[in-house]
N, C-alpha and C. Protein backbone atom coordinates (compact mmCIF):
# COMPACT_ATOMS: atom_id res chain seq x y z
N UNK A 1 125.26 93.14 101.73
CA UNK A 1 124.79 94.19 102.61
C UNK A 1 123.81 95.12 101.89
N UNK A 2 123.85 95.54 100.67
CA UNK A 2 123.41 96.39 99.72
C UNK A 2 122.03 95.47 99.84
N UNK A 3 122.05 94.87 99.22
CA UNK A 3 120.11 94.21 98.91
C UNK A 3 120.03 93.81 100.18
N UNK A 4 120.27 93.62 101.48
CA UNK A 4 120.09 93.45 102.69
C UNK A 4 119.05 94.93 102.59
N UNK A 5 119.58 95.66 102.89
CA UNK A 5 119.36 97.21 102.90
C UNK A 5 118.34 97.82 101.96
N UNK A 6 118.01 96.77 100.46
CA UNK A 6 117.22 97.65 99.98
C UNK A 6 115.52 95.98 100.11
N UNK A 7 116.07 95.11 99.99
CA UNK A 7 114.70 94.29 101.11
C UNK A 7 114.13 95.19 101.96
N UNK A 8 115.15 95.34 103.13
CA UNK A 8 114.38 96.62 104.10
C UNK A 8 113.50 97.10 103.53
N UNK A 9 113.85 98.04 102.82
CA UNK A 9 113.48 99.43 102.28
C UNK A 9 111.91 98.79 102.00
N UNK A 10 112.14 97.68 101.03
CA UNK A 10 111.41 97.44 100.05
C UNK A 10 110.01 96.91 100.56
N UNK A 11 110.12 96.31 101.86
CA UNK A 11 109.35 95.60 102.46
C UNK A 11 108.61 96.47 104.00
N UNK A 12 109.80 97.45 104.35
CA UNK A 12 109.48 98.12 105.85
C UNK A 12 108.94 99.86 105.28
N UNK A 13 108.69 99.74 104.25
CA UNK A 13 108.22 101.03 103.84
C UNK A 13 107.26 101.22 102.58
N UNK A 14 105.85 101.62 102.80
CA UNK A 14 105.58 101.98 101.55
C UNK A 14 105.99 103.21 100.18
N UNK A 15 105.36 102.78 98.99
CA UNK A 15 106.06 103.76 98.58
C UNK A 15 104.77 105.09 98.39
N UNK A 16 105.49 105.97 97.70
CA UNK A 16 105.32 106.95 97.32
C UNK A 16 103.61 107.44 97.24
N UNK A 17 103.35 106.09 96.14
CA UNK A 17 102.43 106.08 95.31
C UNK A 17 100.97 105.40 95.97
N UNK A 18 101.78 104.09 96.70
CA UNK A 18 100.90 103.65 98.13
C UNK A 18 100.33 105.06 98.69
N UNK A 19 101.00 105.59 99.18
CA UNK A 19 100.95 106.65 99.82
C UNK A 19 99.85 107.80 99.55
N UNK A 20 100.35 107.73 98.52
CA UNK A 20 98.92 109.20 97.97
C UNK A 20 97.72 108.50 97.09
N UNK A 21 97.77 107.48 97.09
CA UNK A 21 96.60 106.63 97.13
C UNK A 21 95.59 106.64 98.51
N UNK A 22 96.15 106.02 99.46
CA UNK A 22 96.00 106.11 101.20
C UNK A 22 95.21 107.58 100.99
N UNK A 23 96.01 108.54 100.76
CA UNK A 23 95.80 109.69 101.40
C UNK A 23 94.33 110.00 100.92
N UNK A 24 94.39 109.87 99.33
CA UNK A 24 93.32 110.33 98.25
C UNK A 24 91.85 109.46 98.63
N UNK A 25 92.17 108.21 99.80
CA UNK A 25 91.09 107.75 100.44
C UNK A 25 90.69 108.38 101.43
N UNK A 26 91.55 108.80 102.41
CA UNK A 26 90.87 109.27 103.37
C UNK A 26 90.41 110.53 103.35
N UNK A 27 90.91 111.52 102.15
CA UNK A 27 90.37 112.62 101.82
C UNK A 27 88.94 112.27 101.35
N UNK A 28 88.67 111.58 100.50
CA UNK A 28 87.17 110.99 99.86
C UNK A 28 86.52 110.73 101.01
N UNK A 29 87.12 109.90 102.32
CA UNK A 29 86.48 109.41 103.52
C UNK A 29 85.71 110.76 104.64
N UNK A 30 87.14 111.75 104.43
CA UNK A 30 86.78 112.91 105.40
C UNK A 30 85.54 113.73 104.20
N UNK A 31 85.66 114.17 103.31
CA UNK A 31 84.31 114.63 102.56
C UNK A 31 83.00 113.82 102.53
N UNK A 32 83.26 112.95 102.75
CA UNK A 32 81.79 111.58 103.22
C UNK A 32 81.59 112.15 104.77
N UNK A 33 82.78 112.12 105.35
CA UNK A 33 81.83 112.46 106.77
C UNK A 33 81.42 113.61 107.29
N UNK A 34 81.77 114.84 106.24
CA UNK A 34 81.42 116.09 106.07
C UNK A 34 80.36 116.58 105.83
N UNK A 35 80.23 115.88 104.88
CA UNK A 35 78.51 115.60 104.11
C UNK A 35 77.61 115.12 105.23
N UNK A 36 77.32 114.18 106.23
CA UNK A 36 76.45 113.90 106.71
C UNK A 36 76.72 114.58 107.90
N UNK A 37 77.62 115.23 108.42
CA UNK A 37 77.81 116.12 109.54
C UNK A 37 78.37 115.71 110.48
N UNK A 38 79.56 114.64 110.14
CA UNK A 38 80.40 114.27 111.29
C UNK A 38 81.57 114.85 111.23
N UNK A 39 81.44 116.05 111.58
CA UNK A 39 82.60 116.68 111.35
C UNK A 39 83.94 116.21 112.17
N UNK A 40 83.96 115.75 113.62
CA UNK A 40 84.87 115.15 113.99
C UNK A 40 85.74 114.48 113.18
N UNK A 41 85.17 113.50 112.64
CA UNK A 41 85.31 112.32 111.80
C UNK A 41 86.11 112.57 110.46
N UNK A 42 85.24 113.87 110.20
CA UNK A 42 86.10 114.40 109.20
C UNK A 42 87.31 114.79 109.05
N UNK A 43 87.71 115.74 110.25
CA UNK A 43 89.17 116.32 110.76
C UNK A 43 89.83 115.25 111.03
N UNK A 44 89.57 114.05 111.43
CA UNK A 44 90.73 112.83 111.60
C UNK A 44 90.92 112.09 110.26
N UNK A 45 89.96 112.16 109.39
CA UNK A 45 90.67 112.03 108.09
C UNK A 45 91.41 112.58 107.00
N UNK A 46 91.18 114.23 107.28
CA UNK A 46 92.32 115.02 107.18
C UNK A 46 93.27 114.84 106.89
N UNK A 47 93.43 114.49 108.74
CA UNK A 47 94.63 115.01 109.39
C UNK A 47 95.39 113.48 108.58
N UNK A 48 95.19 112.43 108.95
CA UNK A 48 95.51 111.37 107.95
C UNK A 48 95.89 111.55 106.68
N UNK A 49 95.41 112.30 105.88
CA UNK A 49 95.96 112.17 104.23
C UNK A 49 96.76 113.26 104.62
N UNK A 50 96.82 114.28 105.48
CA UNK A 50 97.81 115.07 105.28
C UNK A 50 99.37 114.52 105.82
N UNK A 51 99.21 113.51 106.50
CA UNK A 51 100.23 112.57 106.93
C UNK A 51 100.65 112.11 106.10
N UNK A 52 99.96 111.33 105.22
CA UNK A 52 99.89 109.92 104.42
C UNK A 52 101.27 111.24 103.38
N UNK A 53 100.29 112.49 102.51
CA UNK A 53 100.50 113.24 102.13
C UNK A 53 102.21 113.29 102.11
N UNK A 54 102.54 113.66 103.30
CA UNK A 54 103.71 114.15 103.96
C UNK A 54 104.58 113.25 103.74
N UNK A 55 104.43 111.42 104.16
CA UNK A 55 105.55 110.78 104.31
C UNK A 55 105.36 110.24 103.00
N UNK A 56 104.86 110.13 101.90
CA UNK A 56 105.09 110.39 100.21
C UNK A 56 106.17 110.93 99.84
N UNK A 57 106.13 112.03 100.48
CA UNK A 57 107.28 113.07 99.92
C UNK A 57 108.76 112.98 100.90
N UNK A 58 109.01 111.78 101.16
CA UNK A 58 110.04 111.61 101.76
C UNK A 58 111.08 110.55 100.97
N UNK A 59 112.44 110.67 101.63
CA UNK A 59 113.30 110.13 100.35
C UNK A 59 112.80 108.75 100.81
N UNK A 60 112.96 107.77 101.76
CA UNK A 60 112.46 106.49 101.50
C UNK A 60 111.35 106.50 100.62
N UNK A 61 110.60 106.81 100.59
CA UNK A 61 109.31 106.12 99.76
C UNK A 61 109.52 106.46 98.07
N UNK A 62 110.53 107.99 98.27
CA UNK A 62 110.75 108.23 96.82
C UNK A 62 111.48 106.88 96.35
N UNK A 63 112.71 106.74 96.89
CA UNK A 63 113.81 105.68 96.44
C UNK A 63 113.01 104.30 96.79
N UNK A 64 111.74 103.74 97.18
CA UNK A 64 111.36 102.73 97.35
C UNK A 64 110.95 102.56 95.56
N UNK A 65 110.09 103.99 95.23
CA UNK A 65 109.42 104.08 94.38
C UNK A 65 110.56 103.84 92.87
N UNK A 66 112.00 104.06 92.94
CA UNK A 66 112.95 104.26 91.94
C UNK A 66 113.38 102.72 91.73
N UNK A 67 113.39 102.12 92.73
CA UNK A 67 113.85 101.09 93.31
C UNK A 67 112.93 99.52 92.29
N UNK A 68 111.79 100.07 92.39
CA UNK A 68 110.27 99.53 92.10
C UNK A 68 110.44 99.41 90.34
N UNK A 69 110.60 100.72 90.40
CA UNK A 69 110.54 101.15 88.59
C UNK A 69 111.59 100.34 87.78
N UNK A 70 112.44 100.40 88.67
CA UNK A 70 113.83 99.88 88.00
C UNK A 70 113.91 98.52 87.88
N UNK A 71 113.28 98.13 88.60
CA UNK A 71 113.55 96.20 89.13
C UNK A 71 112.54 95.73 88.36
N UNK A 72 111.29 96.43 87.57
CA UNK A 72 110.24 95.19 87.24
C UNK A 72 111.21 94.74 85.86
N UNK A 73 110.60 93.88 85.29
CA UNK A 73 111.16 92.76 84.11
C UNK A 73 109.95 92.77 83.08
N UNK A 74 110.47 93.95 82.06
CA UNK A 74 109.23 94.28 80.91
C UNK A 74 110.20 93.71 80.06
């Protein structure tokens, strides 16, 4: 049941680090469309990394991220 549960995890969620990667793009994306004056364009990429941002800091993605660290084979 336990590795049932952490497959899930492992597979139905990114982690952490995914995450503020994502975000750190669409922030670069919304300052690109700032620059040429699409400001629309801009505010929806925002609003995106501030999402991306947000579900980073949640315990799934933390414990995806513990999960990750722990399991590789150095």
């Amino acid at each position: 049941m336990v590795g049932l549960m952490l497959l899930t995890l492992t597979t139905g969620c990114a982690s952490s680090s995914d995450l503020d990667k994502s975000a750190e793009r669409h922030i670069k994306s919304g300052d690109y469309y700032q620059s040429i004056g699409q400001h629309q364009a801009a505010r929806e990429e925002y609003s995106e990394a501030d999402k991306d941002f947000d579900q980073a800091g949640e315990v799934f993605s933390i414990l995806i991220d513990l999960f990750n660290h722990f399991s590789k084979d150095d």
